[in-house]
PDB file of N, CA and C in Angstrom:
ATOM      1  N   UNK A   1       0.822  -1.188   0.000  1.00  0.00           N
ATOM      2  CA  UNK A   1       0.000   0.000   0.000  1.00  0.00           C
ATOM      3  C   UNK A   1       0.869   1.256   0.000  1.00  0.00           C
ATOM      4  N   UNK A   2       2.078   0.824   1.080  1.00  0.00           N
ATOM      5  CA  UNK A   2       2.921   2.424   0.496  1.00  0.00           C
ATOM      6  C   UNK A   2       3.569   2.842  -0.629  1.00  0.00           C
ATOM      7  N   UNK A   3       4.278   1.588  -0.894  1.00  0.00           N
ATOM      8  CA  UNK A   3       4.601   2.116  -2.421  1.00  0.00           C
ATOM      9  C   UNK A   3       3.763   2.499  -3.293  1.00  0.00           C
ATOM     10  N   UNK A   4       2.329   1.773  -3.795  1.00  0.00           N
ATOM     11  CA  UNK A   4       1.463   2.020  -4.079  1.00  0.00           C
ATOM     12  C   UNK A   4       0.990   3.602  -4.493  1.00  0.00           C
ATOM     13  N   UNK A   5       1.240   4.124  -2.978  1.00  0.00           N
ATOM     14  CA  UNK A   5       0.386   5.798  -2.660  1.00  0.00           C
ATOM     15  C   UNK A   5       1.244   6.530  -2.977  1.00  0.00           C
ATOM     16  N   UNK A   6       2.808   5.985  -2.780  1.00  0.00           N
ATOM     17  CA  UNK A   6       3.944   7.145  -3.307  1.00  0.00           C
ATOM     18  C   UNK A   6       4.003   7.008  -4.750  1.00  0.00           C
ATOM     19  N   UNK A   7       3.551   5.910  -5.391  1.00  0.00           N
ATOM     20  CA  UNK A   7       3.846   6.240  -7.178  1.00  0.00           C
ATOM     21  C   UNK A   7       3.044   6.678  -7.425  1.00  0.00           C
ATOM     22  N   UNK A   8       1.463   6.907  -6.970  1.00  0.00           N
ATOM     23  CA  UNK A   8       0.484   6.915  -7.610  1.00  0.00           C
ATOM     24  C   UNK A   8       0.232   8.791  -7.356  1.00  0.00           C
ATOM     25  N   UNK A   9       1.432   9.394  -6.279  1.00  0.00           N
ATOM     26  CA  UNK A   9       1.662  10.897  -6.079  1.00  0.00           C
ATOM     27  C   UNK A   9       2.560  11.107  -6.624  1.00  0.00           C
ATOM     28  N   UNK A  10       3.469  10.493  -7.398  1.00  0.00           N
ATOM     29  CA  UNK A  10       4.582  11.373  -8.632  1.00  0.00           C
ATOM     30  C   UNK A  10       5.850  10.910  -7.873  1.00  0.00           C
ATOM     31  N   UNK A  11       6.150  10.113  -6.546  1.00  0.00           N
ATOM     32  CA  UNK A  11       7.294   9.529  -6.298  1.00  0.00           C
ATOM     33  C   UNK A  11       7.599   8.525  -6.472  1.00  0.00           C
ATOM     34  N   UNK A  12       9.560   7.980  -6.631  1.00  0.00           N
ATOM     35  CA  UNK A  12       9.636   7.230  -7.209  1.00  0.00           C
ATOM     36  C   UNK A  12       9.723   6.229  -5.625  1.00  0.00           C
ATOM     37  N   UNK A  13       9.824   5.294  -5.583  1.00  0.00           N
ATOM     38  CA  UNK A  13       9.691   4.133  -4.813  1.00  0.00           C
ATOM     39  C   UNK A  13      10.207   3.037  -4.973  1.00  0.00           C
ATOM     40  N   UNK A  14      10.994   2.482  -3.965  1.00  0.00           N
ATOM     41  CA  UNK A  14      11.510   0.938  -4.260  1.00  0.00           C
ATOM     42  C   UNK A  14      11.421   0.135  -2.723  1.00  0.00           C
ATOM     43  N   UNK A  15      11.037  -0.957  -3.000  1.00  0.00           N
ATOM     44  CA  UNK A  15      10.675  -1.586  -2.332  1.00  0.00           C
ATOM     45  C   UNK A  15      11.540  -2.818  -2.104  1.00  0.00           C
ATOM     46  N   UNK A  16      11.514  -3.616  -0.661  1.00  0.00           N
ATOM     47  CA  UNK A  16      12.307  -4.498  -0.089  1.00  0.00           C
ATOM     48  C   UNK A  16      11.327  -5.721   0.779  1.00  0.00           C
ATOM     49  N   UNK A  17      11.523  -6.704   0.970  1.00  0.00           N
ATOM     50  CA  UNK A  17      10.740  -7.781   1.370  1.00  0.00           C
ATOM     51  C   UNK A  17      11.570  -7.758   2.615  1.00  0.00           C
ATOM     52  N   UNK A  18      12.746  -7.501   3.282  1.00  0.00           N
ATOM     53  CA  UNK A  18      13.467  -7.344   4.479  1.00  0.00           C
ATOM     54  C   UNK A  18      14.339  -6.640   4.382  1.00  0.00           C
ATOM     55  N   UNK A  19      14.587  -6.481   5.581  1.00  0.00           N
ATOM     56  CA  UNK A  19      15.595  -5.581   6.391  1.00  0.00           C
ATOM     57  C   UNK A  19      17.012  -6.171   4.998  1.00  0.00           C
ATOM     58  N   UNK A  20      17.671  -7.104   5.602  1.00  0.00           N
ATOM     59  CA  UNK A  20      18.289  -7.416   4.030  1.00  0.00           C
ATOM     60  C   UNK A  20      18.675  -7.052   3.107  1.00  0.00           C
ATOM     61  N   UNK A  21      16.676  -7.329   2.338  1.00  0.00           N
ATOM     62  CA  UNK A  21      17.163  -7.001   1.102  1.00  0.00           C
ATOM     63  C   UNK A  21      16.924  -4.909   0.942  1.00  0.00           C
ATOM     64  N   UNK A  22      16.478  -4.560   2.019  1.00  0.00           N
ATOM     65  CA  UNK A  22      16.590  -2.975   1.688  1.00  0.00           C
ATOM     66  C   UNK A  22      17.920  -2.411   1.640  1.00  0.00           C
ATOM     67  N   UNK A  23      18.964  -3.282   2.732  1.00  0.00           N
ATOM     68  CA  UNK A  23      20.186  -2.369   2.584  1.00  0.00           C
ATOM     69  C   UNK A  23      20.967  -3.058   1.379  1.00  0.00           C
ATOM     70  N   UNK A  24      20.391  -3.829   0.751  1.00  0.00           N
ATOM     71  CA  UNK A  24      20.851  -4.234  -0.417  1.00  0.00           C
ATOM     72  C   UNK A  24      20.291  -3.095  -2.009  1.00  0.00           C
ATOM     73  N   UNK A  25      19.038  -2.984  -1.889  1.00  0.00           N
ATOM     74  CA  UNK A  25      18.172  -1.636  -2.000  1.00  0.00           C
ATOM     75  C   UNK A  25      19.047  -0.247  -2.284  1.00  0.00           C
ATOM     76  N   UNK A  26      18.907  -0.412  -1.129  1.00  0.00           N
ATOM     77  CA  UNK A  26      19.935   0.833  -0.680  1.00  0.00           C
ATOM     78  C   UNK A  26      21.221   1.107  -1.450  1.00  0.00           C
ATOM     79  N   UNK A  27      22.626  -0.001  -1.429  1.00  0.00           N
ATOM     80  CA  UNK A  27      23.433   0.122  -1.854  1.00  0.00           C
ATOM     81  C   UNK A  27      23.269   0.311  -4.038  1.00  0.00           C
ATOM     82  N   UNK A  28      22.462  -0.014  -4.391  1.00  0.00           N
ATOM     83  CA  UNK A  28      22.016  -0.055  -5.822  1.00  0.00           C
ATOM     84  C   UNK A  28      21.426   1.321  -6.026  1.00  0.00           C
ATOM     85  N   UNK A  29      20.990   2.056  -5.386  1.00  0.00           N
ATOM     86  CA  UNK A  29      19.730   3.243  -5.581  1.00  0.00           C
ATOM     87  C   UNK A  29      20.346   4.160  -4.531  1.00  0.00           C
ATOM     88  N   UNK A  30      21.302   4.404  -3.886  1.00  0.00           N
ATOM     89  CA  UNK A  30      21.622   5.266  -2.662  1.00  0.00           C
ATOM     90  C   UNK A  30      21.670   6.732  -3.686  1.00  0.00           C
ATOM     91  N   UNK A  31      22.023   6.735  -4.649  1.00  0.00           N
ATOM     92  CA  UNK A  31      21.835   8.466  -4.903  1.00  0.00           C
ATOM     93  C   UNK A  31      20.693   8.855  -5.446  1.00  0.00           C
ATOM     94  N   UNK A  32      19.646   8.236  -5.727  1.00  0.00           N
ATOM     95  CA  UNK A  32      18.223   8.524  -5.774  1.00  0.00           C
ATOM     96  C   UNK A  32      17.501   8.467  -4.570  1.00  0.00           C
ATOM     97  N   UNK A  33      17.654   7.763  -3.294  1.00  0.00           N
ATOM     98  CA  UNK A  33      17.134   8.063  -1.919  1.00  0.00           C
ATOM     99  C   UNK A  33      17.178   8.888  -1.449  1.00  0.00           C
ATOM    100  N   UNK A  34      15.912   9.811  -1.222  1.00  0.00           N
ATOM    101  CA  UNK A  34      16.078  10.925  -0.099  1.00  0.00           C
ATOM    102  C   UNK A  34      15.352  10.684   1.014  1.00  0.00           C
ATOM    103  N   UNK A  35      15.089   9.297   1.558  1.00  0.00           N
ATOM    104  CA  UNK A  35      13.908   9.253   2.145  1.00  0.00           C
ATOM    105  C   UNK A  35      13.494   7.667   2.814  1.00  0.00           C
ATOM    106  N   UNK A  36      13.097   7.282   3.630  1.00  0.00           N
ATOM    107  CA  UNK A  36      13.509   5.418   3.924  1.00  0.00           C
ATOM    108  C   UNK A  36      12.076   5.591   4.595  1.00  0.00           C
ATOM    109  N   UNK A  37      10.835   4.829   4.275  1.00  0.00           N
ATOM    110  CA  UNK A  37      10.035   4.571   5.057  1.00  0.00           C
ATOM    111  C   UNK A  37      10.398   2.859   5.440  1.00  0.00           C
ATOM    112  N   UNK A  38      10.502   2.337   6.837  1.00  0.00           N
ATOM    113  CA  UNK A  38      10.656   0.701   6.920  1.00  0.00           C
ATOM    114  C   UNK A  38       9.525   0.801   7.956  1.00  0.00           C
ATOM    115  N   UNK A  39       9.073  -0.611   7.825  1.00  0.00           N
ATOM    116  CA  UNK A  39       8.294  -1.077   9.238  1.00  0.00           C
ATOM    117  C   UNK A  39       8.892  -1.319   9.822  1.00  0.00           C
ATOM    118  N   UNK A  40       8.735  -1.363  11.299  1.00  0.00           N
ATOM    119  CA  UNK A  40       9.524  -2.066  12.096  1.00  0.00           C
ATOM    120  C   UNK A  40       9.526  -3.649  12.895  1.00  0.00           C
ATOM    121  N   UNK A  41       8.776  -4.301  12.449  1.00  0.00           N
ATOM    122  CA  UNK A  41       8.469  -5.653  12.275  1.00  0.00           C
ATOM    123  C   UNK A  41       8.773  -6.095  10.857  1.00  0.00           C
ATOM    124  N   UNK A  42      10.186  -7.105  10.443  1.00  0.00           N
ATOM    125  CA  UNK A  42      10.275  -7.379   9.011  1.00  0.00           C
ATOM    126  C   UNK A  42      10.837  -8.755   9.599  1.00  0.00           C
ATOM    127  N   UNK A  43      11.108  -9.058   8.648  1.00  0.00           N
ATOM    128  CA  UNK A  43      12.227 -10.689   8.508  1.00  0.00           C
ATOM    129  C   UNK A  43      13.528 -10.215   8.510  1.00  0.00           C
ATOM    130  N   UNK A  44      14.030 -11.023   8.958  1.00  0.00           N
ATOM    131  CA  UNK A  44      16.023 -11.081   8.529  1.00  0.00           C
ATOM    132  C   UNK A  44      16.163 -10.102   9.752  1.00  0.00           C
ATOM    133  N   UNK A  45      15.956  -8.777   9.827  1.00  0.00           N
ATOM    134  CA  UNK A  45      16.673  -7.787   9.861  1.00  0.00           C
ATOM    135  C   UNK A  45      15.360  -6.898  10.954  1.00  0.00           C
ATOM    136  N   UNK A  46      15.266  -6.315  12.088  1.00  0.00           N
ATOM    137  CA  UNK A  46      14.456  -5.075  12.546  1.00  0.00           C
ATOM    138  C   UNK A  46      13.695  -4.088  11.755  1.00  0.00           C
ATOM    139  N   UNK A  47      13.207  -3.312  11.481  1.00  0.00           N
ATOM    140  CA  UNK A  47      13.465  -2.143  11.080  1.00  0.00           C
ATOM    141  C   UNK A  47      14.151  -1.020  11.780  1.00  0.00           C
ATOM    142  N   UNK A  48      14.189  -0.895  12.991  1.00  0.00           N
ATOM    143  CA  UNK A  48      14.921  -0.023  13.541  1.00  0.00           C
ATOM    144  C   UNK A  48      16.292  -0.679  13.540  1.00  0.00           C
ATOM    145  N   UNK A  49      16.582  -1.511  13.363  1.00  0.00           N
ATOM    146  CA  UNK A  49      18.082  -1.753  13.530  1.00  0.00           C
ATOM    147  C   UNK A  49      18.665  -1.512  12.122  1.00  0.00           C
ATOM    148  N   UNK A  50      17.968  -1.677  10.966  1.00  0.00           N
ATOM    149  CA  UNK A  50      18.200  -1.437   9.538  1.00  0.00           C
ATOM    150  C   UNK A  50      18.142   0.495   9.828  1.00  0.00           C
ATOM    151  N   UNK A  51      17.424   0.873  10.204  1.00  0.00           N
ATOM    152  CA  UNK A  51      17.832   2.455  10.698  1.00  0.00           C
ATOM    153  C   UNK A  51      19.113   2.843  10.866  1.00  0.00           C
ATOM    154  N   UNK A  52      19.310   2.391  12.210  1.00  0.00           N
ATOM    155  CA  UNK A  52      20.742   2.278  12.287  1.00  0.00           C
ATOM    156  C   UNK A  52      21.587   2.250  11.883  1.00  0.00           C
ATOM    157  N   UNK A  53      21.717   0.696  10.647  1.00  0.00           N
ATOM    158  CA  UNK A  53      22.588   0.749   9.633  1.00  0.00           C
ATOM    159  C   UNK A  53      22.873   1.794   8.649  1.00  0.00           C
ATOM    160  N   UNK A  54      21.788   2.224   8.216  1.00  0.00           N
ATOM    161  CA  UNK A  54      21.219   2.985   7.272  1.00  0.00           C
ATOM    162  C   UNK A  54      22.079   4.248   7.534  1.00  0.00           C
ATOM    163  N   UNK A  55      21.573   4.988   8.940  1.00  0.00           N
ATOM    164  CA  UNK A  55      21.958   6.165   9.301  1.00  0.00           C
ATOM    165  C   UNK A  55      23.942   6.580   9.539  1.00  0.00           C
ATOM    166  N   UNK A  56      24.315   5.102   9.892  1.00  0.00           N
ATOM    167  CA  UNK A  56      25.743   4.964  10.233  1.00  0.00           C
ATOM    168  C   UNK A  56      26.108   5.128   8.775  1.00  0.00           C
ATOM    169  N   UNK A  57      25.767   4.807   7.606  1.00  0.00           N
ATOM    170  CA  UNK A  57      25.810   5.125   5.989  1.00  0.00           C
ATOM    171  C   UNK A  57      25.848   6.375   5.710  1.00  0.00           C
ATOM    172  N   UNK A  58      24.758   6.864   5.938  1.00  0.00           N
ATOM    173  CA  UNK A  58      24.283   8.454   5.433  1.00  0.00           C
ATOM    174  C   UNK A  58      23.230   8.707   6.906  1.00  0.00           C
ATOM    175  N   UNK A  59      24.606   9.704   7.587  1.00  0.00           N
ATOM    176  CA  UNK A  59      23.673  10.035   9.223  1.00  0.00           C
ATOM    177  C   UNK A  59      22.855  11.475   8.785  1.00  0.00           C
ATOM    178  N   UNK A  60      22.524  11.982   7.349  1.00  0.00           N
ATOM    179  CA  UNK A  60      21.586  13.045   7.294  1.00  0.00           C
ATOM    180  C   UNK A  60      20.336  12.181   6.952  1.00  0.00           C
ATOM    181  N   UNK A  61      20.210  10.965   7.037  1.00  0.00           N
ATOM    182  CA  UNK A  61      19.441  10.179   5.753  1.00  0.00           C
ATOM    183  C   UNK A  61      17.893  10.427   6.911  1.00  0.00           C
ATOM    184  N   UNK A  62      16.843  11.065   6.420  1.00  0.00           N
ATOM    185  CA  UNK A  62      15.502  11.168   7.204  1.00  0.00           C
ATOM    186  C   UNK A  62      14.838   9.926   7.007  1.00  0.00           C
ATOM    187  N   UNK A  63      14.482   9.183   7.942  1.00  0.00           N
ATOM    188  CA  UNK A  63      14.021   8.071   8.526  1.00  0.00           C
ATOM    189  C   UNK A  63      12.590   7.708   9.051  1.00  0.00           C
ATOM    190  N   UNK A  64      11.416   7.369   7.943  1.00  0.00           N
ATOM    191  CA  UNK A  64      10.009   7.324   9.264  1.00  0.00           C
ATOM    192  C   UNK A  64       9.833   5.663   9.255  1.00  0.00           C
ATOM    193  N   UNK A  65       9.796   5.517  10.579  1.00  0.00           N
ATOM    194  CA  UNK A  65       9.349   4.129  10.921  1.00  0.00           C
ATOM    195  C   UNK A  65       8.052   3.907  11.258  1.00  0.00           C
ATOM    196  N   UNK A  66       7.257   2.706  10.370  1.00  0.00           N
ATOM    197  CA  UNK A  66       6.013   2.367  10.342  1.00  0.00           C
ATOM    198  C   UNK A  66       6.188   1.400  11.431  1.00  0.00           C
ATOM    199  N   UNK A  67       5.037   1.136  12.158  1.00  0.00           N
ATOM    200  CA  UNK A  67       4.108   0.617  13.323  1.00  0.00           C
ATOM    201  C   UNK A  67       3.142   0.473  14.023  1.00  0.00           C
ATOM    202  N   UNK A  68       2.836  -0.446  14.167  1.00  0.00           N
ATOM    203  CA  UNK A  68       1.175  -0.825  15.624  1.00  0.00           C
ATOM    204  C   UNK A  68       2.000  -1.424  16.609  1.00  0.00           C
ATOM    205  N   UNK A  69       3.845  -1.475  16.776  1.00  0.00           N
ATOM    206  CA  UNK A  69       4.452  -2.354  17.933  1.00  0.00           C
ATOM    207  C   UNK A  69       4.980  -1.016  18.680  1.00  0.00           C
ATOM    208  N   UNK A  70       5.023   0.006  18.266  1.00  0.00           N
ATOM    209  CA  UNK A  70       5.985   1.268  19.233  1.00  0.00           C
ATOM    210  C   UNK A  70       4.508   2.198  19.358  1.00  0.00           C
ATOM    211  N   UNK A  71       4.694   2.196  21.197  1.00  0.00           N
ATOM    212  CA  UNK A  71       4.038   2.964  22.015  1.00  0.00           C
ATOM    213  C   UNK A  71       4.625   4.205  22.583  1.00  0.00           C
ATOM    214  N   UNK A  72       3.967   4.643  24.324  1.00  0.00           N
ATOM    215  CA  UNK A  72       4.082   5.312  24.828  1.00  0.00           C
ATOM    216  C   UNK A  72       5.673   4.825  25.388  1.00  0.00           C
ATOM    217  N   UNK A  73       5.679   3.752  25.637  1.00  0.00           N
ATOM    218  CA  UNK A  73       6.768   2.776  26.541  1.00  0.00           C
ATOM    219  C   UNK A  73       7.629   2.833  25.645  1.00  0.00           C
ATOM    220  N   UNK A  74       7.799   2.601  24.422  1.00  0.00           N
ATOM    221  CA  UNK A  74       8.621   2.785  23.161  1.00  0.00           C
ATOM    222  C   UNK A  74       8.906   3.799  22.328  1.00  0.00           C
ATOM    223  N   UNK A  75       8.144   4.294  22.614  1.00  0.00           N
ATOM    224  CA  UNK A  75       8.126   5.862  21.255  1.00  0.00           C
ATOM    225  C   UNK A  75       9.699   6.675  21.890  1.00  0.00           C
ATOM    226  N   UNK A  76      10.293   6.544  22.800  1.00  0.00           N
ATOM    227  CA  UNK A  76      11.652   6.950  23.292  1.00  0.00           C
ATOM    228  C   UNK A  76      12.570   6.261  21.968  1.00  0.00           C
ATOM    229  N   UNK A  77      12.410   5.190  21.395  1.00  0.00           N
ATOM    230  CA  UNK A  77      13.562   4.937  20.728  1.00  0.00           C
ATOM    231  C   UNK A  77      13.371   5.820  19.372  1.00  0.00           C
ATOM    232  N   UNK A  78      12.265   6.121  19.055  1.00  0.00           N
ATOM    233  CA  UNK A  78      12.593   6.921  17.867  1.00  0.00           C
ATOM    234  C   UNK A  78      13.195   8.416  18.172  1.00  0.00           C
ATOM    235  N   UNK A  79      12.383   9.242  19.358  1.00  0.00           N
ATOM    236  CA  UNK A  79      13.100  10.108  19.587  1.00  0.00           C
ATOM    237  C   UNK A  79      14.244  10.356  20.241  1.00  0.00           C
ATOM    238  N   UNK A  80      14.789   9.714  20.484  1.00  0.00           N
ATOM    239  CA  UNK A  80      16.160   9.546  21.278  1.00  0.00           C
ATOM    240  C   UNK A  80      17.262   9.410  19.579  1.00  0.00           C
ATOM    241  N   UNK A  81      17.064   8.455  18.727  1.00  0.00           N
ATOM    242  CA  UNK A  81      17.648   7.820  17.404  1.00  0.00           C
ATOM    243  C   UNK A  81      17.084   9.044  16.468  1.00  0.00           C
ATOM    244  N   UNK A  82      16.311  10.177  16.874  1.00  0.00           N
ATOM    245  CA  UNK A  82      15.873  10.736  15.915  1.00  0.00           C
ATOM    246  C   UNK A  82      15.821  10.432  14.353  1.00  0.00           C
ATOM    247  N   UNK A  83      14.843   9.409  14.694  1.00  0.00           N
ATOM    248  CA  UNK A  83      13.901   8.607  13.164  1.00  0.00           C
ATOM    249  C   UNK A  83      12.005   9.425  13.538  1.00  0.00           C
ATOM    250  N   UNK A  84      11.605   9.565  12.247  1.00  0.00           N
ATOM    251  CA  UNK A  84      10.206   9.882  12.735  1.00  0.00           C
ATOM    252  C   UNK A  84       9.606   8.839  12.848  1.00  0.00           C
ATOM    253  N   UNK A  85       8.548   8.747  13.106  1.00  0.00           N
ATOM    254  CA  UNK A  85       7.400   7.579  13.425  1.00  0.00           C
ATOM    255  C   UNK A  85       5.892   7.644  12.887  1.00  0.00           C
ATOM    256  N   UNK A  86       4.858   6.840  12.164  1.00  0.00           N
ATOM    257  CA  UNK A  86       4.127   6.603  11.680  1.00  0.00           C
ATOM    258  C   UNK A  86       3.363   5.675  12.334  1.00  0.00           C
ATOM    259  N   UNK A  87       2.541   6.497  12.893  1.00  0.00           N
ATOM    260  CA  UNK A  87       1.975   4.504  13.803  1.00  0.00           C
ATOM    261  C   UNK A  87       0.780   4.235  12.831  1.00  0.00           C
ATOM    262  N   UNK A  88       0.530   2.956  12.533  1.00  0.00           N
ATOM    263  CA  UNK A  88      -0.316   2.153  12.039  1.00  0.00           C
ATOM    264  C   UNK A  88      -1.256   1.961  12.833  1.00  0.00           C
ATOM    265  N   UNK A  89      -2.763   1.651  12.299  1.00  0.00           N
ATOM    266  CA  UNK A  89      -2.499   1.757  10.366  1.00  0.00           C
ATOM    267  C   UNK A  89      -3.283   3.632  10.447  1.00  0.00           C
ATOM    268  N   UNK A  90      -2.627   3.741   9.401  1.00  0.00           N
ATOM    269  CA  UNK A  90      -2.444   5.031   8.764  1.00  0.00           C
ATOM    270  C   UNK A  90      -3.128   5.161   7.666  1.00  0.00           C
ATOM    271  N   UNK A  91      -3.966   6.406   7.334  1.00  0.00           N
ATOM    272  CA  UNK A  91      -4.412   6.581   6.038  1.00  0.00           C
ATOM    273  C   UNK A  91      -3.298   7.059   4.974  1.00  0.00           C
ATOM    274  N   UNK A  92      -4.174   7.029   3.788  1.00  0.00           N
ATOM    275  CA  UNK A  92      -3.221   7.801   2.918  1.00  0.00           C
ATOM    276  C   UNK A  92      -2.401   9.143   2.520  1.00  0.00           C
ATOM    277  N   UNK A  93      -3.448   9.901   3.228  1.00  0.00           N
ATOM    278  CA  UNK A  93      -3.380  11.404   3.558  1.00  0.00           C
ATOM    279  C   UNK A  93      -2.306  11.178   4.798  1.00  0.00           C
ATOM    280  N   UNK A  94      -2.217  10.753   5.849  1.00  0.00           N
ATOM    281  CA  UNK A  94      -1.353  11.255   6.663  1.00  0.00           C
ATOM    282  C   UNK A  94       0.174  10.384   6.456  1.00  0.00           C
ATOM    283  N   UNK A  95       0.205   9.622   5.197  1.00  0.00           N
ATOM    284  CA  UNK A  95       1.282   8.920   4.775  1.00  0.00           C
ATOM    285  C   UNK A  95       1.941  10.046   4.090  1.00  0.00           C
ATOM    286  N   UNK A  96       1.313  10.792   3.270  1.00  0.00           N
ATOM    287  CA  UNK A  96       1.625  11.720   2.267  1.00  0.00           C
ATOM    288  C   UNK A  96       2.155  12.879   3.253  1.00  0.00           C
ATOM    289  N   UNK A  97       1.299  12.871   4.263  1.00  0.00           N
ATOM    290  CA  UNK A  97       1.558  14.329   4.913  1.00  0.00           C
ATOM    291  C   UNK A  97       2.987  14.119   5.326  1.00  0.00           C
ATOM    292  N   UNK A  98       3.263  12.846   5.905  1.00  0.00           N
ATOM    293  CA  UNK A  98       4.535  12.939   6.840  1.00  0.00           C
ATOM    294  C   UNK A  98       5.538  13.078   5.866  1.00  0.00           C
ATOM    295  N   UNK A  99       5.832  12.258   4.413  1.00  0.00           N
ATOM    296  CA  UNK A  99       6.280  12.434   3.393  1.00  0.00           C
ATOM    297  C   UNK A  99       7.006  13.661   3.435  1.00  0.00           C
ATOM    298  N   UNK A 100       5.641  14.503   3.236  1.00  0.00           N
ATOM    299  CA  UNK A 100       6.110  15.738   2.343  1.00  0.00           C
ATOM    300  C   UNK A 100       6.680  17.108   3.548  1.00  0.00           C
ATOM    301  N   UNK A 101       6.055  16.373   5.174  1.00  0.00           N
ATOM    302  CA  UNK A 101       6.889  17.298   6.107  1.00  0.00           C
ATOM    303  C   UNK A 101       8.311  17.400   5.669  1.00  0.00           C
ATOM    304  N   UNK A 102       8.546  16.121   5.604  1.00  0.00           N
ATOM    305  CA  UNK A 102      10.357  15.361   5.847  1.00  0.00           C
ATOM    306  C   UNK A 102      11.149  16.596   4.156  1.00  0.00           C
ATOM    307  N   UNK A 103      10.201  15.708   3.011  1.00  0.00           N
ATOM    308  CA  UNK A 103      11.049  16.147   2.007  1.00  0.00           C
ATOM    309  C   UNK A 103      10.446  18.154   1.542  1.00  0.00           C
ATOM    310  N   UNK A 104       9.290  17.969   1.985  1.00  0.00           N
ATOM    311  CA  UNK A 104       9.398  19.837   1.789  1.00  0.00           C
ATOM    312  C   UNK A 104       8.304  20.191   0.444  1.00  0.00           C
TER     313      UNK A 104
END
């Protein structure tokens, strides 16, 4: 559904089945990325720990992490790691909105 809503608004999008294969993703497409939406429930790999990786790569790289697993009790790791956060499930409008906070 996200890739989906970002092509179907004029962005380009690439997509990953895990943690994995995104920083694999990543290394193929890194100068067209301005932008990393991951869940944070995947296979192989976290999503917040693929953050991590990600950010130790390119530490300007803006980061929103999708979720229904990060709360009140949790929502510290995004702001502490300064990644944004998306909690699930989310409409389309406020997918777009956070989008276009990040890129402007």
């Amino acid at each position: 559904m996200v890739v989906s809503v970002l092509r179907q608004n004029g962005y380009t999008a690439f997509e990953a089945e895990s943690g994995v294969a995104a920083l694999a993703e990543m290394q193929r497409h890194k100068a067209e990325i301005g932008l990393v939406l991951s869940d944070v429930v995947m296979p192989d790999m976290d999503g917040l720990t693929l953050a991590q990786q990600l950010r130790k790569q390119m530490p300007k790289l803006p980061i929103i992490l999708l979720s229904m697993h990060i709360n009140e009790d949790t929502h510290w790791v995004t702001e502490e790691s300064n990644f944004s956060f998306l909690p699930k499930p989310f409409e389309s409008k406020q997918l777009l909105e956070a989008v276009r906070s990040i890129l402007g």
